[in-house]
PDB file of N, CA and C in Angstrom:
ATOM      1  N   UNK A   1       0.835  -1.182   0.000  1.00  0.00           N
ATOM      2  CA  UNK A   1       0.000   0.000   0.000  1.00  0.00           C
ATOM      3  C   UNK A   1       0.879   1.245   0.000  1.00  0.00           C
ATOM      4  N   UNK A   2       0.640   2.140  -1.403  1.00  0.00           N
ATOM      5  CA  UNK A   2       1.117   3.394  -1.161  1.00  0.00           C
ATOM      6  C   UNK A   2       0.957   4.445   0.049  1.00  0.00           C
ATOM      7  N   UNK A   3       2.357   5.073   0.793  1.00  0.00           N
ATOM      8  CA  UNK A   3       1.696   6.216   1.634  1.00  0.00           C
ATOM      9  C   UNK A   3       2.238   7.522   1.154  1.00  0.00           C
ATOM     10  N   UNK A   4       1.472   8.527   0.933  1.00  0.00           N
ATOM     11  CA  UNK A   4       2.140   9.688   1.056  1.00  0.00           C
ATOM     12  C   UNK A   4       2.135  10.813   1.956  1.00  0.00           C
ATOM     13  N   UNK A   5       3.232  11.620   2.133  1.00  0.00           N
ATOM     14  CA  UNK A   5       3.280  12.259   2.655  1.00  0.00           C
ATOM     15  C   UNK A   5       3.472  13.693   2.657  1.00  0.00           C
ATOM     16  N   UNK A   6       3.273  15.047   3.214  1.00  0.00           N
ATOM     17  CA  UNK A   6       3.270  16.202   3.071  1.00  0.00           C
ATOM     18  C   UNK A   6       4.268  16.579   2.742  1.00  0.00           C
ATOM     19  N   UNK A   7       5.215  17.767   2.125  1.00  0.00           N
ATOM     20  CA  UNK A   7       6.509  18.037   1.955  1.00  0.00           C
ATOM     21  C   UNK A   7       6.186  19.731   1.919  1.00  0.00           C
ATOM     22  N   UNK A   8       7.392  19.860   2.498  1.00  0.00           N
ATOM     23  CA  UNK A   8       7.783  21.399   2.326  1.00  0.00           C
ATOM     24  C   UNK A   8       8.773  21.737   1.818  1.00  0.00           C
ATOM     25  N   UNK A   9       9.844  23.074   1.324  1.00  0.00           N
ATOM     26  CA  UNK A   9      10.673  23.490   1.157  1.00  0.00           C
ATOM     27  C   UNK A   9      10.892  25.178   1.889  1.00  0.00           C
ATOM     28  N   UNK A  10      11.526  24.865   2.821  1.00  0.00           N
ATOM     29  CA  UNK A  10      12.223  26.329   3.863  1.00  0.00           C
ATOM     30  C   UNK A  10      12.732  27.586   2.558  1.00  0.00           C
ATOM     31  N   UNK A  11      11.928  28.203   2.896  1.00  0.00           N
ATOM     32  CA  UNK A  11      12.016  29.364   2.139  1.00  0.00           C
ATOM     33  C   UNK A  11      13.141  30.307   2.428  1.00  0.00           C
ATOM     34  N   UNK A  12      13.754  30.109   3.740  1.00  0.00           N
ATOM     35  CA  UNK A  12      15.289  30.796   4.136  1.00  0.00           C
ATOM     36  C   UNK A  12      16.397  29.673   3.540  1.00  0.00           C
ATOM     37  N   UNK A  13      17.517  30.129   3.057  1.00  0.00           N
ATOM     38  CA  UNK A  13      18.890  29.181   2.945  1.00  0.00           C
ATOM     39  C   UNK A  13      19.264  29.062   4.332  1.00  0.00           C
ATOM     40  N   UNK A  14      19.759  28.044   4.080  1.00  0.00           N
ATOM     41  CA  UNK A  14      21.075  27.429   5.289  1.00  0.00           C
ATOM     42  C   UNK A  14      22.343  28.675   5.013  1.00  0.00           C
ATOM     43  N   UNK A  15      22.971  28.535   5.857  1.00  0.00           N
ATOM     44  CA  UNK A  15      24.464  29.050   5.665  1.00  0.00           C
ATOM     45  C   UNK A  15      24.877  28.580   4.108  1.00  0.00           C
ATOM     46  N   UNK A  16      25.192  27.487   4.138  1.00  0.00           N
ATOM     47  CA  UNK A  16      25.253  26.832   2.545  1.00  0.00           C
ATOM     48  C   UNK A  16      24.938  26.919   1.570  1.00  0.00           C
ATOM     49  N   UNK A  17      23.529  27.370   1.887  1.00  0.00           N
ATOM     50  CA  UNK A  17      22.878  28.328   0.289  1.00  0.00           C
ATOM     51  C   UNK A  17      21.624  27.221   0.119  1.00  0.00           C
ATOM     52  N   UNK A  18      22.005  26.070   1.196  1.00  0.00           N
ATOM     53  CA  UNK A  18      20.356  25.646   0.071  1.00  0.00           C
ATOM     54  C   UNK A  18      19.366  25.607   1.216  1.00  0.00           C
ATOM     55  N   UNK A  19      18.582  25.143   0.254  1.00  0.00           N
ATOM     56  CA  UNK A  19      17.231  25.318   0.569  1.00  0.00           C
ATOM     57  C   UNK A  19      16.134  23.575   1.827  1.00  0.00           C
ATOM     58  N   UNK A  20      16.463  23.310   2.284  1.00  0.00           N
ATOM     59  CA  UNK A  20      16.131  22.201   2.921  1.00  0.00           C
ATOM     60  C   UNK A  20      14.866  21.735   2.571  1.00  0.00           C
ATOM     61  N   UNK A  21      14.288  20.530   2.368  1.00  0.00           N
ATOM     62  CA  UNK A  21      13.173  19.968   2.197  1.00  0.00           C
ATOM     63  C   UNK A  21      12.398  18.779   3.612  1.00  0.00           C
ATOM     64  N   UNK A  22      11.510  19.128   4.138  1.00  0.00           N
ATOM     65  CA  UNK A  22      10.900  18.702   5.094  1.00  0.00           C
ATOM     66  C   UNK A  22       9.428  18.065   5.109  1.00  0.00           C
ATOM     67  N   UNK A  23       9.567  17.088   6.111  1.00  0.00           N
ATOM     68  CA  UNK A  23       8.641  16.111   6.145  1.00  0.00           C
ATOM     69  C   UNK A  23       7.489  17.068   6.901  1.00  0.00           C
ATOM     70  N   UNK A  24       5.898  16.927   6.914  1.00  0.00           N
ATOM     71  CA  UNK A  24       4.933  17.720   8.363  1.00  0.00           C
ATOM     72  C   UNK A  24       4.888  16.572   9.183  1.00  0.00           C
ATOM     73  N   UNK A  25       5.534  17.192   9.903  1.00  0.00           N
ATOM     74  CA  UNK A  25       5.540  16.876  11.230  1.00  0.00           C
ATOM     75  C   UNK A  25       7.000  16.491  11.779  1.00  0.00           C
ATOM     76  N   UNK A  26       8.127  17.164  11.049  1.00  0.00           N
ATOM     77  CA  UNK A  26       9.415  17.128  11.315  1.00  0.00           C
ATOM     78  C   UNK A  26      10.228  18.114  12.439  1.00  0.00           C
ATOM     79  N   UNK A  27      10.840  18.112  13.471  1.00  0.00           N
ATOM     80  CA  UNK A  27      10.941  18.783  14.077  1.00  0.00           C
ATOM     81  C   UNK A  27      11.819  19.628  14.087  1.00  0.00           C
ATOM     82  N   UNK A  28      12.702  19.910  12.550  1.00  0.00           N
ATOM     83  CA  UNK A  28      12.967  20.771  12.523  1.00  0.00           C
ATOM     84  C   UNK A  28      12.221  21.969  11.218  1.00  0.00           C
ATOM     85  N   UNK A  29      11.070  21.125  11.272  1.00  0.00           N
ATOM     86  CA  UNK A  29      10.168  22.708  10.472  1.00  0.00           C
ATOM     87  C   UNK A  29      10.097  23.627  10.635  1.00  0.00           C
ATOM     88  N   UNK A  30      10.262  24.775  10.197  1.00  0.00           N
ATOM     89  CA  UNK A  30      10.034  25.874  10.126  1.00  0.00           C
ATOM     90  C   UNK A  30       8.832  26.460  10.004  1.00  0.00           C
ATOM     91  N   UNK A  31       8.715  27.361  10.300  1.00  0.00           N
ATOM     92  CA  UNK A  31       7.206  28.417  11.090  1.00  0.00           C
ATOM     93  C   UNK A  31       6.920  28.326   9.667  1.00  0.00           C
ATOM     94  N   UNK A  32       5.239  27.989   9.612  1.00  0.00           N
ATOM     95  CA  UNK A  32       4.156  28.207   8.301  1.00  0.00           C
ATOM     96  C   UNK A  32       4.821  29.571   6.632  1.00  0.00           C
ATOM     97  N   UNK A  33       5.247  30.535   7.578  1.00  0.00           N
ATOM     98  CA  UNK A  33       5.460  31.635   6.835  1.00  0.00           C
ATOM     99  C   UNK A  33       6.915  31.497   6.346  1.00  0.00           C
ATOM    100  N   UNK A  34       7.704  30.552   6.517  1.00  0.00           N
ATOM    101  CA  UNK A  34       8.915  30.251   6.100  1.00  0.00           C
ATOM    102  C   UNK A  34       8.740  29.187   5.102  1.00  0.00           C
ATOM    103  N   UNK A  35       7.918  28.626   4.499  1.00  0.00           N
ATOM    104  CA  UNK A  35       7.424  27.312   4.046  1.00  0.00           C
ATOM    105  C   UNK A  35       6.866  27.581   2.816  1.00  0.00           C
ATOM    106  N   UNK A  36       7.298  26.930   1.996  1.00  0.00           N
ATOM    107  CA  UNK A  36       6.916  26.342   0.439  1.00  0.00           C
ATOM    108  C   UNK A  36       6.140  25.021   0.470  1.00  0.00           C
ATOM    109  N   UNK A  37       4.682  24.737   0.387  1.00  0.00           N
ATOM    110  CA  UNK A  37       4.548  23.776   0.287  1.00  0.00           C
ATOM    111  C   UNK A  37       4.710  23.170  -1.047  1.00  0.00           C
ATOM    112  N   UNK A  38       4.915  22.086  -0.886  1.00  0.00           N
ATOM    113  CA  UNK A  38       5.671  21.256  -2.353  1.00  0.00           C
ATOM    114  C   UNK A  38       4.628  20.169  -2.565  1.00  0.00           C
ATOM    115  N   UNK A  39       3.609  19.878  -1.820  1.00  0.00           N
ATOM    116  CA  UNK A  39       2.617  18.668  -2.196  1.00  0.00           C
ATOM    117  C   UNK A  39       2.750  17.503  -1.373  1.00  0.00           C
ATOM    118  N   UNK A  40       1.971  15.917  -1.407  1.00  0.00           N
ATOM    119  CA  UNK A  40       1.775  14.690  -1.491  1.00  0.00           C
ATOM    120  C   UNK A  40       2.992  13.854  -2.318  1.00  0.00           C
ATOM    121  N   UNK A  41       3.662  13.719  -1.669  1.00  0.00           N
ATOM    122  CA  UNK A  41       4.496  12.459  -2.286  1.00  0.00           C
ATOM    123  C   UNK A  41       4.952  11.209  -1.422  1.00  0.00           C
ATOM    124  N   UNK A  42       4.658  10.070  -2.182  1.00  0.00           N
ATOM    125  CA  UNK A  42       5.756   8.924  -1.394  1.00  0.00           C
ATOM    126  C   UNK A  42       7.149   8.654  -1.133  1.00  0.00           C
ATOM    127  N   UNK A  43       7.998   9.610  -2.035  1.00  0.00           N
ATOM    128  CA  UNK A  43       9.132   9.405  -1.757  1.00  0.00           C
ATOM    129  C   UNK A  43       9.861  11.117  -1.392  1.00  0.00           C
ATOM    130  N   UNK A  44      10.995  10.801  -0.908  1.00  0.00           N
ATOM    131  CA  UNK A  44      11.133  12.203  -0.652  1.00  0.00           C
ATOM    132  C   UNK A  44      12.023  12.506  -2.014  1.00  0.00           C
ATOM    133  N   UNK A  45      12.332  11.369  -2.947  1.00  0.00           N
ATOM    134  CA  UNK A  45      13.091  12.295  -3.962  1.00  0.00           C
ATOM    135  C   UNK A  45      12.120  13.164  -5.003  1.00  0.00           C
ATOM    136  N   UNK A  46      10.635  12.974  -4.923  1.00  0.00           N
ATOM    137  CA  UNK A  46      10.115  13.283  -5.413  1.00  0.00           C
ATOM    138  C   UNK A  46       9.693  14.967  -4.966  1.00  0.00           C
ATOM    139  N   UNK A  47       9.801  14.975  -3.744  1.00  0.00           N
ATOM    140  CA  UNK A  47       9.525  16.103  -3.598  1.00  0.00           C
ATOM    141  C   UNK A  47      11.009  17.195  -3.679  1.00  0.00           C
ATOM    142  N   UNK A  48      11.890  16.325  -3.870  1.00  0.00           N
ATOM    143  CA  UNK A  48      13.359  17.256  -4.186  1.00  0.00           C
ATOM    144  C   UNK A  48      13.434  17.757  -5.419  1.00  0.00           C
ATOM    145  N   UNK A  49      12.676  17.157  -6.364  1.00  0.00           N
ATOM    146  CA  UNK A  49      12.491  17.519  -7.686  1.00  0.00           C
ATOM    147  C   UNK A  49      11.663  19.114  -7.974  1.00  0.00           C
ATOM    148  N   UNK A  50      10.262  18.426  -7.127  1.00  0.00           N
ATOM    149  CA  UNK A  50       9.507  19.522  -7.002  1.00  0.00           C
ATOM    150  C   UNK A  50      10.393  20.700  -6.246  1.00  0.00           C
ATOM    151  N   UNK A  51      10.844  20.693  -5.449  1.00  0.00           N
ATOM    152  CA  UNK A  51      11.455  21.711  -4.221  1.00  0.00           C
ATOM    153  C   UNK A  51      12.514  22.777  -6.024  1.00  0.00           C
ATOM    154  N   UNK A  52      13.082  21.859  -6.728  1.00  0.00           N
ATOM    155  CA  UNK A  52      14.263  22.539  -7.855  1.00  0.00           C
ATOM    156  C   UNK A  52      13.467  23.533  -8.310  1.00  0.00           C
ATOM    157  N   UNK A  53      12.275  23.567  -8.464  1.00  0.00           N
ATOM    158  CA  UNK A  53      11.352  24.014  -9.162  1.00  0.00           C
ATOM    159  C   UNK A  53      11.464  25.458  -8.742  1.00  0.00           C
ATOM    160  N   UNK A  54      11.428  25.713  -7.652  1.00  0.00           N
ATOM    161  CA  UNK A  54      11.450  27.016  -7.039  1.00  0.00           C
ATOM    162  C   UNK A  54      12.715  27.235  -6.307  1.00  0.00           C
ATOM    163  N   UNK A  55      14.108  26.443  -5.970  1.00  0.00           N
ATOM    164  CA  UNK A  55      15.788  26.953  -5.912  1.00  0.00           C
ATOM    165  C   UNK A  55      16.025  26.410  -6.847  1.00  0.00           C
ATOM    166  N   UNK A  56      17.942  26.706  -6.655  1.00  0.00           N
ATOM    167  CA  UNK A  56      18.402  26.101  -7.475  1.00  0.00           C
ATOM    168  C   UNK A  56      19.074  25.162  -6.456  1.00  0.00           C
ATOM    169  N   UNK A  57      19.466  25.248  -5.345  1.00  0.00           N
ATOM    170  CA  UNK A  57      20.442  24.577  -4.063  1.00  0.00           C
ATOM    171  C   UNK A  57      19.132  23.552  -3.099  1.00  0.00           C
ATOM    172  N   UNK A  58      19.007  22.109  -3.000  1.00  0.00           N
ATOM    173  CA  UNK A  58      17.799  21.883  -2.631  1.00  0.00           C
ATOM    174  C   UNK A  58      18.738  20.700  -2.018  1.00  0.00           C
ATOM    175  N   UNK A  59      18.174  20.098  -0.740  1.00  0.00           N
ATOM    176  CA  UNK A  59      18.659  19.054  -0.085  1.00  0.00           C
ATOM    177  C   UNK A  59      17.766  18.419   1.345  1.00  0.00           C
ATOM    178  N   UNK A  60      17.596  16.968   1.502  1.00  0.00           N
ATOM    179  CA  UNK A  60      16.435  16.597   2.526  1.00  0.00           C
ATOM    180  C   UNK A  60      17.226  16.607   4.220  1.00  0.00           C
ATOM    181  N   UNK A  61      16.361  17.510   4.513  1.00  0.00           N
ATOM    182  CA  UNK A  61      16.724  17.249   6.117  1.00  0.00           C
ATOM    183  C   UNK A  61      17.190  16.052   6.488  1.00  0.00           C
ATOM    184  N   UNK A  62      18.315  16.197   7.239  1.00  0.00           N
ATOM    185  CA  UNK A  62      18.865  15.039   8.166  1.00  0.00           C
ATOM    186  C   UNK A  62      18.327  14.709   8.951  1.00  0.00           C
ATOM    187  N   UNK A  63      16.923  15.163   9.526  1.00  0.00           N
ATOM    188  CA  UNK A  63      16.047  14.285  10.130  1.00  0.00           C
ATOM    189  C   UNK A  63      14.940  13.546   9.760  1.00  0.00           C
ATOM    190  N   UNK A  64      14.362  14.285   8.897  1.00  0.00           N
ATOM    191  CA  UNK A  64      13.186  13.729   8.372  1.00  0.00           C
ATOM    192  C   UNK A  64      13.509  12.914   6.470  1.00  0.00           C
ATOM    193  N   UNK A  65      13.993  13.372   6.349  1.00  0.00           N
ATOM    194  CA  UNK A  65      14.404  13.372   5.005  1.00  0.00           C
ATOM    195  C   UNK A  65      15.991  12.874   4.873  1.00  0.00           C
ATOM    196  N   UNK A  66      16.183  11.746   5.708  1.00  0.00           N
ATOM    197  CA  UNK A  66      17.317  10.996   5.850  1.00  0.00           C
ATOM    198  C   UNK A  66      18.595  10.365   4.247  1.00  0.00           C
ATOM    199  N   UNK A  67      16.955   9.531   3.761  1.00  0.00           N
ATOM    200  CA  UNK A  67      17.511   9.294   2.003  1.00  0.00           C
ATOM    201  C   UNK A  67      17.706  10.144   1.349  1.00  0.00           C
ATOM    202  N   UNK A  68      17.134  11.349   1.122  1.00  0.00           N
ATOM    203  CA  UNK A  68      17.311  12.455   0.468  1.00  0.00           C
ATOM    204  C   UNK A  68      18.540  13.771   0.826  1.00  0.00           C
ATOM    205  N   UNK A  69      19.108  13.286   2.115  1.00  0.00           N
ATOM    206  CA  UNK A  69      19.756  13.872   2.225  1.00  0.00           C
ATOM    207  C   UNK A  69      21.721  14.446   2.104  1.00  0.00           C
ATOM    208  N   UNK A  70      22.114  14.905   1.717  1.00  0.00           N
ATOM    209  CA  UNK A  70      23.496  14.914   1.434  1.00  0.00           C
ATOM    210  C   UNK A  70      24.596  15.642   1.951  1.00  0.00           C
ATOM    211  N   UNK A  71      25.628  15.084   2.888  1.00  0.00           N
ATOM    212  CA  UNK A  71      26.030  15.860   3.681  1.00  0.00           C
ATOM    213  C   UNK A  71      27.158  16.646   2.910  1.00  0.00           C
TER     214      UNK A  71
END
Protein backbone atom coordinates (compact mmCIF):
# COMPACT_ATOMS: atom_id res chain seq x y z
CA UNK A 1 0.00 0.00 0.00
CA UNK A 2 1.12 3.39 -1.16
CA UNK A 3 1.70 6.22 1.63
CA UNK A 4 2.14 9.69 1.06
CA UNK A 5 3.28 12.26 2.65
CA UNK A 6 3.27 16.20 3.07
CA UNK A 7 6.51 18.04 1.95
CA UNK A 8 7.78 21.40 2.33
CA UNK A 9 10.67 23.49 1.16
CA UNK A 10 12.22 26.33 3.86
CA UNK A 11 12.02 29.36 2.14
CA UNK A 12 15.29 30.80 4.14
CA UNK A 13 18.89 29.18 2.94
CA UNK A 14 21.07 27.43 5.29
CA UNK A 15 24.46 29.05 5.66
CA UNK A 16 25.25 26.83 2.54
CA UNK A 17 22.88 28.33 0.29
CA UNK A 18 20.36 25.65 0.07
CA UNK A 19 17.23 25.32 0.57
CA UNK A 20 16.13 22.20 2.92
CA UNK A 21 13.17 19.97 2.20
CA UNK A 22 10.90 18.70 5.09
CA UNK A 23 8.64 16.11 6.15
CA UNK A 24 4.93 17.72 8.36
CA UNK A 25 5.54 16.88 11.23
CA UNK A 26 9.41 17.13 11.31
CA UNK A 27 10.94 18.78 14.08
CA UNK A 28 12.97 20.77 12.52
CA UNK A 29 10.17 22.71 10.47
CA UNK A 30 10.03 25.87 10.13
CA UNK A 31 7.21 28.42 11.09
CA UNK A 32 4.16 28.21 8.30
CA UNK A 33 5.46 31.64 6.84
CA UNK A 34 8.92 30.25 6.10
CA UNK A 35 7.42 27.31 4.05
CA UNK A 36 6.92 26.34 0.44
CA UNK A 37 4.55 23.78 0.29
CA UNK A 38 5.67 21.26 -2.35
CA UNK A 39 2.62 18.67 -2.20
CA UNK A 40 1.78 14.69 -1.49
CA UNK A 41 4.50 12.46 -2.29
CA UNK A 42 5.76 8.92 -1.39
CA UNK A 43 9.13 9.41 -1.76
CA UNK A 44 11.13 12.20 -0.65
CA UNK A 45 13.09 12.29 -3.96
CA UNK A 46 10.11 13.28 -5.41
CA UNK A 47 9.53 16.10 -3.60
CA UNK A 48 13.36 17.26 -4.19
CA UNK A 49 12.49 17.52 -7.69
CA UNK A 50 9.51 19.52 -7.00
CA UNK A 51 11.46 21.71 -4.22
CA UNK A 52 14.26 22.54 -7.86
CA UNK A 53 11.35 24.01 -9.16
CA UNK A 54 11.45 27.02 -7.04
CA UNK A 55 15.79 26.95 -5.91
CA UNK A 56 18.40 26.10 -7.48
CA UNK A 57 20.44 24.58 -4.06
CA UNK A 58 17.80 21.88 -2.63
CA UNK A 59 18.66 19.05 -0.08
CA UNK A 60 16.44 16.60 2.53
CA UNK A 61 16.72 17.25 6.12
CA UNK A 62 18.86 15.04 8.17
CA UNK A 63 16.05 14.28 10.13
CA UNK A 64 13.19 13.73 8.37
CA UNK A 65 14.40 13.37 5.01
CA UNK A 66 17.32 11.00 5.85
CA UNK A 67 17.51 9.29 2.00
CA UNK A 68 17.31 12.45 0.47
CA UNK A 69 19.76 13.87 2.23
CA UNK A 70 23.50 14.91 1.43
CA UNK A 71 26.03 15.86 3.68
Amino acid sequence: MDTTTFYYVNKQAEPTGEHKVHQSGCDKLPSISNLVYLGEFSQCDEAISEAEKYFIHVNGCALCCKECHTP
